[in-house]
Protein backbone atom coordinates (compact mmCIF):
# COMPACT_ATOMS: atom_id res chain seq x y z
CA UNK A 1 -41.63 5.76 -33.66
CA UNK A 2 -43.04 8.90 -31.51
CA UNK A 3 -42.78 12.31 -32.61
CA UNK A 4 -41.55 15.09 -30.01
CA UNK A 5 -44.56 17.45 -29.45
CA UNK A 6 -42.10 20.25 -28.88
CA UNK A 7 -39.77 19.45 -32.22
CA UNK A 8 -41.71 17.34 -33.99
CA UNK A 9 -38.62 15.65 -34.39
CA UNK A 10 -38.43 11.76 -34.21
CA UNK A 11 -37.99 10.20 -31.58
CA UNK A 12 -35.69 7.20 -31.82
CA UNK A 13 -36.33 3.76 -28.87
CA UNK A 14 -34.29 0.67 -28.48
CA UNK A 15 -34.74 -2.34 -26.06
CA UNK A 16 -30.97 -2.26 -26.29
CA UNK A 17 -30.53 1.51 -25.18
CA UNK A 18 -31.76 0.17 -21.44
CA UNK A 19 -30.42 -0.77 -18.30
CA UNK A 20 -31.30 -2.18 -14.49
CA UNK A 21 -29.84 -1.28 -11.23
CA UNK A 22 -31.13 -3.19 -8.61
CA UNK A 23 -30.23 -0.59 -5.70
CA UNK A 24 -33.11 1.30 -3.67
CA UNK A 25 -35.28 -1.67 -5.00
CA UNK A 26 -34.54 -1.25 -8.54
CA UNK A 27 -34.77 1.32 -11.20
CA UNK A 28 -34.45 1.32 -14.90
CA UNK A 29 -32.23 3.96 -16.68
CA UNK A 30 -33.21 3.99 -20.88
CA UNK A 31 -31.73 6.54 -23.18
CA UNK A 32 -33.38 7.48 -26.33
CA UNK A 33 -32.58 9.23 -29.43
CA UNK A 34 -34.54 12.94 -30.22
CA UNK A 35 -33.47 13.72 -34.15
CA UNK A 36 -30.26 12.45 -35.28
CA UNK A 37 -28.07 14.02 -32.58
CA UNK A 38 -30.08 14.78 -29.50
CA UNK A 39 -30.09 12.00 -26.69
CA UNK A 40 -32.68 11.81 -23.86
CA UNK A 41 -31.81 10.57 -20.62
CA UNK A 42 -35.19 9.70 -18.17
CA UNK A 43 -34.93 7.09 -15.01
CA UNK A 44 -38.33 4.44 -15.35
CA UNK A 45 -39.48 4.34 -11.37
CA UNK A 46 -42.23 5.25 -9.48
CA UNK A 47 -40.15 5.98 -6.10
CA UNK A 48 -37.12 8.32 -5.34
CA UNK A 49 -33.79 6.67 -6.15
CA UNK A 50 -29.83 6.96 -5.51
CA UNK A 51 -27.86 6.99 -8.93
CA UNK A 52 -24.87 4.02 -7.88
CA UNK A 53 -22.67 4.50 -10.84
CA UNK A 54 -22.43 5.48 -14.71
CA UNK A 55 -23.33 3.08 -17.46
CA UNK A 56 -20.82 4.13 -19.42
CA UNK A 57 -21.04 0.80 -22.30
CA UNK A 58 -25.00 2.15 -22.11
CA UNK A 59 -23.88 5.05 -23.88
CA UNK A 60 -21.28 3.92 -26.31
CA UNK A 61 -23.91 1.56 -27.53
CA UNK A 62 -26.14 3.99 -28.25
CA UNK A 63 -23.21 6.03 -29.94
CA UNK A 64 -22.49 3.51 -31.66
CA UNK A 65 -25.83 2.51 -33.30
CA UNK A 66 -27.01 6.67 -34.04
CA UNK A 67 -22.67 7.03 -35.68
CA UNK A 68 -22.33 9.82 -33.19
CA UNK A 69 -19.00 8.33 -32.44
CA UNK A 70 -16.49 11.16 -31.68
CA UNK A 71 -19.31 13.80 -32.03
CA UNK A 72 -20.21 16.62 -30.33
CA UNK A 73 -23.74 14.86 -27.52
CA UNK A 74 -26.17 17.20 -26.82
CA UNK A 75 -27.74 15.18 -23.94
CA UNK A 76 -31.01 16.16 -21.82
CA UNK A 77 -31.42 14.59 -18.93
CA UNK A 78 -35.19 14.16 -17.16
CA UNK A 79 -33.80 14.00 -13.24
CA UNK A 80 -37.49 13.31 -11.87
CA UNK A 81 -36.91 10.50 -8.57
CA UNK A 82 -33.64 11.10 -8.48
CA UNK A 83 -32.39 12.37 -4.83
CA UNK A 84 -29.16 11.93 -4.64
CA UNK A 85 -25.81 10.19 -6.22
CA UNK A 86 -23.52 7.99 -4.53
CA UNK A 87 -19.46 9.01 -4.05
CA UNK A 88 -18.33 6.16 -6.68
CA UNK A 89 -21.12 8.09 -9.69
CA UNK A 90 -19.17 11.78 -8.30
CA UNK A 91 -15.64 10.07 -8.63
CA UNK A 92 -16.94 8.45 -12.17
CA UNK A 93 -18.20 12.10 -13.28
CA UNK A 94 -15.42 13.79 -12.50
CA UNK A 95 -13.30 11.38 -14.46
CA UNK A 96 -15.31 11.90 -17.28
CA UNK A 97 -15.21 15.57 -16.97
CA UNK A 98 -11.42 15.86 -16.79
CA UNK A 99 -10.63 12.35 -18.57
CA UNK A 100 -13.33 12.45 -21.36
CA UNK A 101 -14.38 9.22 -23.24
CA UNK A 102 -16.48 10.87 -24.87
CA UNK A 103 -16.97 14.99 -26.39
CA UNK A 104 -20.06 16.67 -24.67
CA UNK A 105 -21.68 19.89 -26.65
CA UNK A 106 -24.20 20.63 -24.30
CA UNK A 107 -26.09 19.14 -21.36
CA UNK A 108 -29.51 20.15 -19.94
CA UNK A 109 -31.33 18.93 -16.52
CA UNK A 110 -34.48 19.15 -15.80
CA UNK A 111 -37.11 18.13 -13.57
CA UNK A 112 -34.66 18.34 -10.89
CA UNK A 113 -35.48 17.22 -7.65
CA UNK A 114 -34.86 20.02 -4.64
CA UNK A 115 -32.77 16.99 -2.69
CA UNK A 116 -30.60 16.96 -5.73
CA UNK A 117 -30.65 20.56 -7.10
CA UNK A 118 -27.42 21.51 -5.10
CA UNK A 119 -25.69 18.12 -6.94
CA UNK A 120 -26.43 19.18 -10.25
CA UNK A 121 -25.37 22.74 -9.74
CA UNK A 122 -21.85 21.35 -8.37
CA UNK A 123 -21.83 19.31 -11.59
CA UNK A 124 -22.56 22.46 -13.61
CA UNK A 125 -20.07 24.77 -11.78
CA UNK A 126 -17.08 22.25 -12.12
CA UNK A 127 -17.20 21.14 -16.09
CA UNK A 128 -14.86 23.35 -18.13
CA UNK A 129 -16.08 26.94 -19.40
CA UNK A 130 -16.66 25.51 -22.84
CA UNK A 131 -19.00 23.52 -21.96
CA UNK A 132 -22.70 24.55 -21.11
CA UNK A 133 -24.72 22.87 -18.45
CA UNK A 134 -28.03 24.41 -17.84
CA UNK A 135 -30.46 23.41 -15.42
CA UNK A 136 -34.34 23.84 -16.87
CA UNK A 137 -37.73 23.55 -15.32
CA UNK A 138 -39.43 21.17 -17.67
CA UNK A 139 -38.53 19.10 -20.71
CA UNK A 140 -40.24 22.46 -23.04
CA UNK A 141 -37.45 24.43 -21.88
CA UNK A 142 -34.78 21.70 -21.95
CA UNK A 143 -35.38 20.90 -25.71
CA UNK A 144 -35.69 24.25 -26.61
CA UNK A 145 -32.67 25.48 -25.19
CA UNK A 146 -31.09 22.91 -27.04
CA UNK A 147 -32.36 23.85 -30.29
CA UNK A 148 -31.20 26.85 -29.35
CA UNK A 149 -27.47 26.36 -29.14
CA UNK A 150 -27.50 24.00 -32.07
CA UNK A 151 -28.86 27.18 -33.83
CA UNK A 152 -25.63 28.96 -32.11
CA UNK A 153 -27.77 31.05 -30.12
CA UNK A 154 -26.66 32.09 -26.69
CA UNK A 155 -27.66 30.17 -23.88
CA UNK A 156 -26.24 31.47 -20.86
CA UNK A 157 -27.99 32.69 -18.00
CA UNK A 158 -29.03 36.26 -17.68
CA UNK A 159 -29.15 38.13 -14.61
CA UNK A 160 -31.58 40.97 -13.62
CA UNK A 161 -28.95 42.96 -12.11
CA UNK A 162 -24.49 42.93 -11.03
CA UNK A 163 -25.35 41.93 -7.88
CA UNK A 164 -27.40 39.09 -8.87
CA UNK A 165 -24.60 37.79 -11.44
CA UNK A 166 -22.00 38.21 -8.84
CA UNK A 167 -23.45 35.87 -6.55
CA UNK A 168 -24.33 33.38 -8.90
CA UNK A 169 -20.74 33.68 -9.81
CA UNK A 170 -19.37 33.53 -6.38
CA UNK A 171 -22.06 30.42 -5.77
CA UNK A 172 -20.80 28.70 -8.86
CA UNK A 173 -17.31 28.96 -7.43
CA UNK A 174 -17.87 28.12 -3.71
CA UNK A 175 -19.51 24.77 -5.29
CA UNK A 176 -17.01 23.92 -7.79
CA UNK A 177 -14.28 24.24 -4.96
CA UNK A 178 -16.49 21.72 -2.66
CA UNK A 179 -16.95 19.22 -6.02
CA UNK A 180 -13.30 19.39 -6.76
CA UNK A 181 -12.51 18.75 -2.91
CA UNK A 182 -15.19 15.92 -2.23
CA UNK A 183 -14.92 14.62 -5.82
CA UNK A 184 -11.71 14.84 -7.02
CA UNK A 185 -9.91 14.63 -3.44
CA UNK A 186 -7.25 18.60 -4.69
CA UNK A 187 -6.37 18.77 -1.29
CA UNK A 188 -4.17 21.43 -2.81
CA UNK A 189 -5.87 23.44 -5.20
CA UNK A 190 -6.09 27.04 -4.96
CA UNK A 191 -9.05 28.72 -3.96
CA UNK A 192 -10.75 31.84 -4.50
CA UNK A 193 -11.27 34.44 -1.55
CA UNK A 194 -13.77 37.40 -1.82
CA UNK A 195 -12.27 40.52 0.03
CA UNK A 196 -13.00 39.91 3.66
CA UNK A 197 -15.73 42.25 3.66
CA UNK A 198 -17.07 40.82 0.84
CA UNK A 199 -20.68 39.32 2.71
CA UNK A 200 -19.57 35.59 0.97
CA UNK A 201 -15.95 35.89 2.05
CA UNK A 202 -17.23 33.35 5.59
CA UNK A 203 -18.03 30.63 3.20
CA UNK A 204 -15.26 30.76 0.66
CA UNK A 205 -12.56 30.87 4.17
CA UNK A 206 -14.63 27.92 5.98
CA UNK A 207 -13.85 26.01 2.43
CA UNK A 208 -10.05 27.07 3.18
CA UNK A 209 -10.00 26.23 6.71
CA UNK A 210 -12.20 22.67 5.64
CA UNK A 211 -9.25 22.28 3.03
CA UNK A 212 -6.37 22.71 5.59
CA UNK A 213 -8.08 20.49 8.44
CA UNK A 214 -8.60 17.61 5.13
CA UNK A 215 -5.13 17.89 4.00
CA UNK A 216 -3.55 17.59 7.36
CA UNK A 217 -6.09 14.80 8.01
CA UNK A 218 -4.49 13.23 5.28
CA UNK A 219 -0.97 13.62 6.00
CA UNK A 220 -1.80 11.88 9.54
CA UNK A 221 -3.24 9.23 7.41
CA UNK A 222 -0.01 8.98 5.22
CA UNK A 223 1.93 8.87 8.66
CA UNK A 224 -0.25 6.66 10.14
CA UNK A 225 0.40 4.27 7.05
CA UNK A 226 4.30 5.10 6.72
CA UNK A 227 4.22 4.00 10.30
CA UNK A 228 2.19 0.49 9.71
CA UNK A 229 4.26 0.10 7.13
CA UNK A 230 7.56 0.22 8.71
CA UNK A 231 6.27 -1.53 11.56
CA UNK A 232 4.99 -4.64 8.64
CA UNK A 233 8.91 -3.85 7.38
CA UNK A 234 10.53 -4.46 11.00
CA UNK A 235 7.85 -7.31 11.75
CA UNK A 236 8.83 -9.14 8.61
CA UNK A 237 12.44 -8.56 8.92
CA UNK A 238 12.26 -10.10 12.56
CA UNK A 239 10.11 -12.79 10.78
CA UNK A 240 12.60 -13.82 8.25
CA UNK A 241 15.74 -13.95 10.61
CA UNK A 242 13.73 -16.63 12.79
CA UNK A 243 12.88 -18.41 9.61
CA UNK A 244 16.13 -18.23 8.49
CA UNK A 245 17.34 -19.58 11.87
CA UNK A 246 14.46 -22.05 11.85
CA UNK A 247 15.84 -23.33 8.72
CA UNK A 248 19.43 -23.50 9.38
CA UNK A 249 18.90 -25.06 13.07
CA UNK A 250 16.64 -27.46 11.08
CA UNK A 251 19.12 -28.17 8.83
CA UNK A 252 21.82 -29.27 11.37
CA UNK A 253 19.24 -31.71 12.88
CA UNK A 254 18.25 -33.13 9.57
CA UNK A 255 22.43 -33.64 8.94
CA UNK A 256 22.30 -35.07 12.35
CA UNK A 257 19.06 -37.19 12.40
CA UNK A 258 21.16 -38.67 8.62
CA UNK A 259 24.63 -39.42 10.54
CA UNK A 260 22.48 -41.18 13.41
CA UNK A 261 20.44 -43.31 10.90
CA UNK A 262 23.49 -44.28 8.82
CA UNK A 263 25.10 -45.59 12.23
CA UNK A 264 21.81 -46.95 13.44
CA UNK A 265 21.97 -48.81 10.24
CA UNK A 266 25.40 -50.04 10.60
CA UNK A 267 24.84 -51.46 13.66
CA UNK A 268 21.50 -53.22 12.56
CA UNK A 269 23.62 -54.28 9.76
CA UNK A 270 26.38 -56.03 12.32
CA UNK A 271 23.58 -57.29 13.79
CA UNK A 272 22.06 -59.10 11.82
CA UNK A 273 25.10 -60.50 10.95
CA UNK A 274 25.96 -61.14 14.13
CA UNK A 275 22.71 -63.11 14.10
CA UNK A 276 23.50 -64.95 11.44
CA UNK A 277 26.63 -66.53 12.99
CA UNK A 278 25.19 -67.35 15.82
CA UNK A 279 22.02 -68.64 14.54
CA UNK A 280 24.30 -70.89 12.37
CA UNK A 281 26.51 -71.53 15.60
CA UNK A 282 23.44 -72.71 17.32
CA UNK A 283 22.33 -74.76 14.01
CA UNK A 284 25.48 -76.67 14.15
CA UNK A 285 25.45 -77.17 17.73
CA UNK A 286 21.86 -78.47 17.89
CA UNK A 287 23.52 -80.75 14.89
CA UNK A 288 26.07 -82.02 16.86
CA UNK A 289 23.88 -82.50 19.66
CA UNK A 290 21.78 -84.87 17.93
CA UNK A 291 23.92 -86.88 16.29
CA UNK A 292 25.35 -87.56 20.25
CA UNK A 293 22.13 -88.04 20.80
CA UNK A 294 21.45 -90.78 18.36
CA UNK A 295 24.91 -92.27 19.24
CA UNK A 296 24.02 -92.84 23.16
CA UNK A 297 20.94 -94.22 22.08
CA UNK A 298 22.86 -97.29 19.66
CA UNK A 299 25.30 -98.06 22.87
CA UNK A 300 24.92 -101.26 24.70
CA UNK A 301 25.53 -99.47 28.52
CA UNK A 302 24.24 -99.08 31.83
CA UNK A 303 20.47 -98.22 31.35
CA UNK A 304 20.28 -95.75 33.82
CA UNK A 305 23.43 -94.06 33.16
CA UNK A 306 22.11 -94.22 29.14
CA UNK A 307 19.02 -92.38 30.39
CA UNK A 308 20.63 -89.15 32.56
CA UNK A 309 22.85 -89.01 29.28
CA UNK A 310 20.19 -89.38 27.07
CA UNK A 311 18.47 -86.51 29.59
CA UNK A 312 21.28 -83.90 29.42
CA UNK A 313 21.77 -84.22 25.38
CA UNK A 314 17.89 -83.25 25.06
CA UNK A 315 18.27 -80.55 27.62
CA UNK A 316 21.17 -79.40 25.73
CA UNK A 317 18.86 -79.69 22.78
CA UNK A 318 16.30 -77.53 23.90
CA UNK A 319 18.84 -75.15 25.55
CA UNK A 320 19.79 -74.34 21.98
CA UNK A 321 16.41 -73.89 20.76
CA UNK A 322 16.03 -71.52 23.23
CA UNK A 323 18.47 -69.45 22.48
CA UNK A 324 17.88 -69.97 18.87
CA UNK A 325 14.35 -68.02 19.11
CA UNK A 326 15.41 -65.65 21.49
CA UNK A 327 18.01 -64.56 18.99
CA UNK A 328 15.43 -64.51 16.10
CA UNK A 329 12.79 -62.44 18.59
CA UNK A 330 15.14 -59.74 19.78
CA UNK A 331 15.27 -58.33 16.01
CA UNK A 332 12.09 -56.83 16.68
CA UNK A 333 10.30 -54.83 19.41
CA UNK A 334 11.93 -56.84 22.28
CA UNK A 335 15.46 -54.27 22.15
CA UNK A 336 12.95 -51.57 22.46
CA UNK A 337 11.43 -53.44 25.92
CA UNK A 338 15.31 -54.13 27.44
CA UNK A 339 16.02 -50.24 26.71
CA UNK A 340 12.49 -49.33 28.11
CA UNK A 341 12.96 -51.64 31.43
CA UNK A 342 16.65 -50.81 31.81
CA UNK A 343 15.87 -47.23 31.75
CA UNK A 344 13.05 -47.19 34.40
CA UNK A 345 14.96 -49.80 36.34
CA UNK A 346 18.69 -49.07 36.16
CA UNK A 347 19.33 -51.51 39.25
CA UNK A 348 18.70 -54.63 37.22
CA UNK A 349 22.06 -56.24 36.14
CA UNK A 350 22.49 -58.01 32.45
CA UNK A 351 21.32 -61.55 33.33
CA UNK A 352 18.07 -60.05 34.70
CA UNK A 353 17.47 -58.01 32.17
CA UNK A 354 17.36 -60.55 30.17
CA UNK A 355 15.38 -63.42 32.59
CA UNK A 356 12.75 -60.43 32.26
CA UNK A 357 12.59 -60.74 28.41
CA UNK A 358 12.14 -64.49 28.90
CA UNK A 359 9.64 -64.75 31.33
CA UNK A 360 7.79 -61.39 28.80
CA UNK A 361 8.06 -63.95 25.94
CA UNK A 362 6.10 -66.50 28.23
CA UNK A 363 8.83 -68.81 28.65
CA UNK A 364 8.75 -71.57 31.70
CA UNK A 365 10.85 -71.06 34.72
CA UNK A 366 12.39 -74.34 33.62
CA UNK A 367 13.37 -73.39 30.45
CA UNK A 368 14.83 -69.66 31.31
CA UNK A 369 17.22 -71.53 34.29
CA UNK A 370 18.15 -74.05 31.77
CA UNK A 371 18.93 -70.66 29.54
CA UNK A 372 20.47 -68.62 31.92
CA UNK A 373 22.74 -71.82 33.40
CA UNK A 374 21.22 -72.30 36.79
CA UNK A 375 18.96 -74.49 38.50
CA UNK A 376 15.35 -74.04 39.27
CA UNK A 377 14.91 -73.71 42.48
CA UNK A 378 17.98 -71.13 41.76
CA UNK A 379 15.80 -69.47 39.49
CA UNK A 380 13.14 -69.10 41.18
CA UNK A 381 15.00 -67.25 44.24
CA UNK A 382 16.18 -64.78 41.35
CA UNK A 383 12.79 -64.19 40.07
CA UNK A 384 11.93 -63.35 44.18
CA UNK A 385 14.92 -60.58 44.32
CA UNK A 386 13.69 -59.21 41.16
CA UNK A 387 9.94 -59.05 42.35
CA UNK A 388 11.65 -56.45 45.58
CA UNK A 389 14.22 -54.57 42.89
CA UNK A 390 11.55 -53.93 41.14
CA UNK A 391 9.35 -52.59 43.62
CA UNK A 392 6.27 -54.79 43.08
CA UNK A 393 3.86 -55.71 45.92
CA UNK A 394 2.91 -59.30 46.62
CA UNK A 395 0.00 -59.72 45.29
CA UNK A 396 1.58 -58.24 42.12
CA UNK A 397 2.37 -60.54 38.92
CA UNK A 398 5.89 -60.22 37.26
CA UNK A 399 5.11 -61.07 34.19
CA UNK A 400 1.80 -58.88 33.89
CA UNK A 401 4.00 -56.24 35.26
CA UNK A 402 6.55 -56.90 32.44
CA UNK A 403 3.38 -57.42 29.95
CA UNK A 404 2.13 -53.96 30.30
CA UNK A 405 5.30 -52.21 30.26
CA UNK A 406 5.76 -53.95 26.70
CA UNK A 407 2.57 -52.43 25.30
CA UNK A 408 3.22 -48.96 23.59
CA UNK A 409 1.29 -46.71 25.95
CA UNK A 410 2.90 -47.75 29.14
C-alpha cells in the first residue's frame, strides 16, 4: 500500500479494479482507491488514445469492494494521453448524467490534454448545477480541491473581474447547448440568446440556425423513412396478393393434378384387368391349340396334309405367344412410345402404330405378319410405305429410327 504525498492518505490498488481496450493499439484504464472515499481514475499508455466507451461494471466493482454503494464518489480523473472520446462514450455520459447509476459528489480533471480540453469543458458545462466539475492543472491541485469540498469549502471558480465571469458563463452555455445537441440529439431545446449586440450573440444564433438546419435534417430523414416505409407497406401488400394468388391457382392445379391421377388410376386399373382377361383368353387358346395339336399328331391321315395342319396349329401357337408378350410389355414404357410416335407422326393408322412397336421390341418380320394377319411379303410392302410416311431416307434403318425415339432424350 502507497501513501499519497499530497494527503498522506492511503492509497488503495487492486488487480481487479483494471481493464483493457484494445482500440488505438491498446490502453489500460485502472481505478484506485485514495482514503476511504476518494477514487482515482489514470489511463496506463505511453501514446495518445481515443476513450471507446465507459466501463461501467469497472466501477461498480470497485463500489462494491470500498461499500461506497449509493454514496456520494468524489472521483479525480488523471486525463494525460487522452485526445479525444468517441460518440458512443458522449451518448454513454450523457446517460449517466441525466439517468444516473450511480450519485457523483464531485469530479476533478486534470492533466488535460489541449485536444481534449474543449471535451471536458462540454462535460463540465452540461452536468446539473449541483454538481461540481472542475478542471485542475496537476494531480496537487486536483486532490486538494477535493479535500476541499469534503471540508465544505467552496470550490467554484473565481473570476478577476464581471466581464471575465460573464464570458465564462456565456462559454459554459454555448458548450452545454452543443453537448446537449451532439450528445443528447434536443433537436428542440431552448436556447439562450445574448442581446444581439451582445459581442457572443454570432455564436449563440449560429447554434440556433445549426439547430434549425439539424432538426429539419431530421424531419427529411423521418420523411424519407415514412416514405420507405410505405413503399415496404405497398411492396408487401402487392407481394402477398400474388402469393395469395400463387397459392390459390396452385391449389386448383393440385385439385386437378388429384382428379387426373384418380382417373389415370382407374383406367390403369381397367387395364390391367383388361389384361388379365385376355392374357387368360390367350392362355386358354394356346390350351386349346395344343391339345389340337397333339390330336393331329395321333391321326392315321394323309402325311402331307398332317404336316400343313400340324404347320398352321404351331403358327397359331406362336401367334398367341405373340400376342401374349406384347400384352404383358405394353404395361410399361411401350404406351409412352405409341403416344410419343403417334404424336410426331399423326399419319400412321392403328395397325402401324402398332407393327412399329413390334419391329421396336425386335420382333421378326415373320412373326409381326403372322401378328398383324397378313403375309410376308405383305408385310414387308407395309414396312416400305411406312419407311416414306415416315419420312426416312434410304439408307435410313426403321427400327434404329424407332430405337432412338424410344430412349428418353429423343
Amino acid at each position: 500500500m502507497h501513501i499519497c504525498t499530497v494527503t498522506n492518505l492511503p492509497i488503495t490498488e487492486n488487480q481487479k479494479w483494471q481493464a483493457f481496450h484494445n482500440n488505438d493499439g491498446g490502453y489500460k484504464k485502472i481505478i484506485k482507491r485514495l482514503g476511504d472515499d476518494i477514487l482515482l481514475y489514470s489511463i496506463d499508455t505511453d501514446h495518445n488514445i481515443s476513450l471507446d466507451s465507459m466501463d461501467i461494471d469497472l466501477l461498480r466493482s470497485v463500489l462494491e469492494d470500498s461499500n461506497l454503494e449509493g454514496k456520494p464518489i468524489c472521483l479525480v480523473w488523471d486525463m494525460k494521453y487522452i485526445t479525444s472520446m468517441s460518440f458512443t462514450y458522449k451518448k454513454q455520459i450523457a446517460s449517466l448524467i441525466y439517468n444516473p447509476t450511480f450519485t457523483f459528489g464531485i469530479v476533478i480533471f486534470y492533466n488535460v490534454e489541449p485536444q481534449f480540453l474543449i471535451m471536458a469543458e462540454t462535460f463540465a458545462a452540461m452536468v446539473p448545477e449541483q454538481l461540481p466539475v472542475l478542471i485542475k492543472e496537476n494531480y496537487t491541485d486536483a486532490v486538494s480541491a477535493v479535500l476541499d469540498w469534503k471540508a465544505g469549502k467552496l470550490v467554484s471558480e473565481i473570476f478577476e473581474s464581471e466581464e471575465d465571469e460573464k464570458y465564462e458563463l456565456q462559454k459554459r452555455e454555448f458548450l452545454a447547448t452543443l453537448g446537449r445537441i451532439s450528445w443528447m440529439n434536443m433537436m428542440d431545446q431552448s436556447i439562450y440568446m445574448p442581446p444581439e449586440e451582445d459581442k457572443l450573440f454570432p455564436f449563440f444564433k449560429a447554434i440556433d440556425n445549426l439547430q434549425g438546419d439539424l432538426r429539419e435534417n431530421v424531419k427529411e430523414k423521418e420523411r424519407e423513412l415514412e416514405q420507405i416505409a410505405r413503399e415496404g407497406e405497398k411492396t408487401l401488400t402487392e407481394k402477398n396478393i400474388l402469393l395469395n394468388a400463387q397459392k390459390e391457382l396452385y391449389k386448383k392445379l393440385k385439385t386437378q393434378l388429384e382428379k387426373e391421377k384418380s382417373a389415370l388410376t382407374a383406367r390403369i386399373a381397367t387395364q390391367e384387368m383388361e389384361l388379365t382377361r385376355i392374357s387368360t383368353a390367350i392362355a386358354e387358346k394356346t390350351s386349346a391349340l395344343r391339345e389340337l395339336l397333339d390330336m393331329i399328331s395321333s391321326l392315321d391321315i394323309d402325311t402331307a396334309k398332317k404336316s400343313i395342319m400340324i404347320e398352321n396349329c404351331r403358327n397359331m401357337i406362336n401367334t398367341e405367344m405373340i400376342e401374349k408378350r406384347l400384352n404383358i410389355e405394353l404395361t410399361t414404357t411401350d404406351s409412352e412410345f405409341l403416344s410419343k410416335l403417334q404424336k410426331k407422326h399423326p399419319n400412321l393408322n392403328q395397325r402401324e402404330l402398332r407393327i412399329c412397336l413390334l419391329i421396336k421390341l425386335n420382333y421378326n418380320t415373320r412373326d409381326i405378319a403372322r401378328s398383324v394377319g397378313i403375309s410376308t411379303r405383305g408385310m414387308e410392302s407395309i414396312r416400305y410405305r411406312m419407311h416414306k410416311k415416315i419420312g426416312l431416307l434410304k439408307h435410313q434403318s426403321l427400327k434404329s429410327y424407332l430405337t432412338d425415339l424410344a430412349t428418353p432424350s429423343s
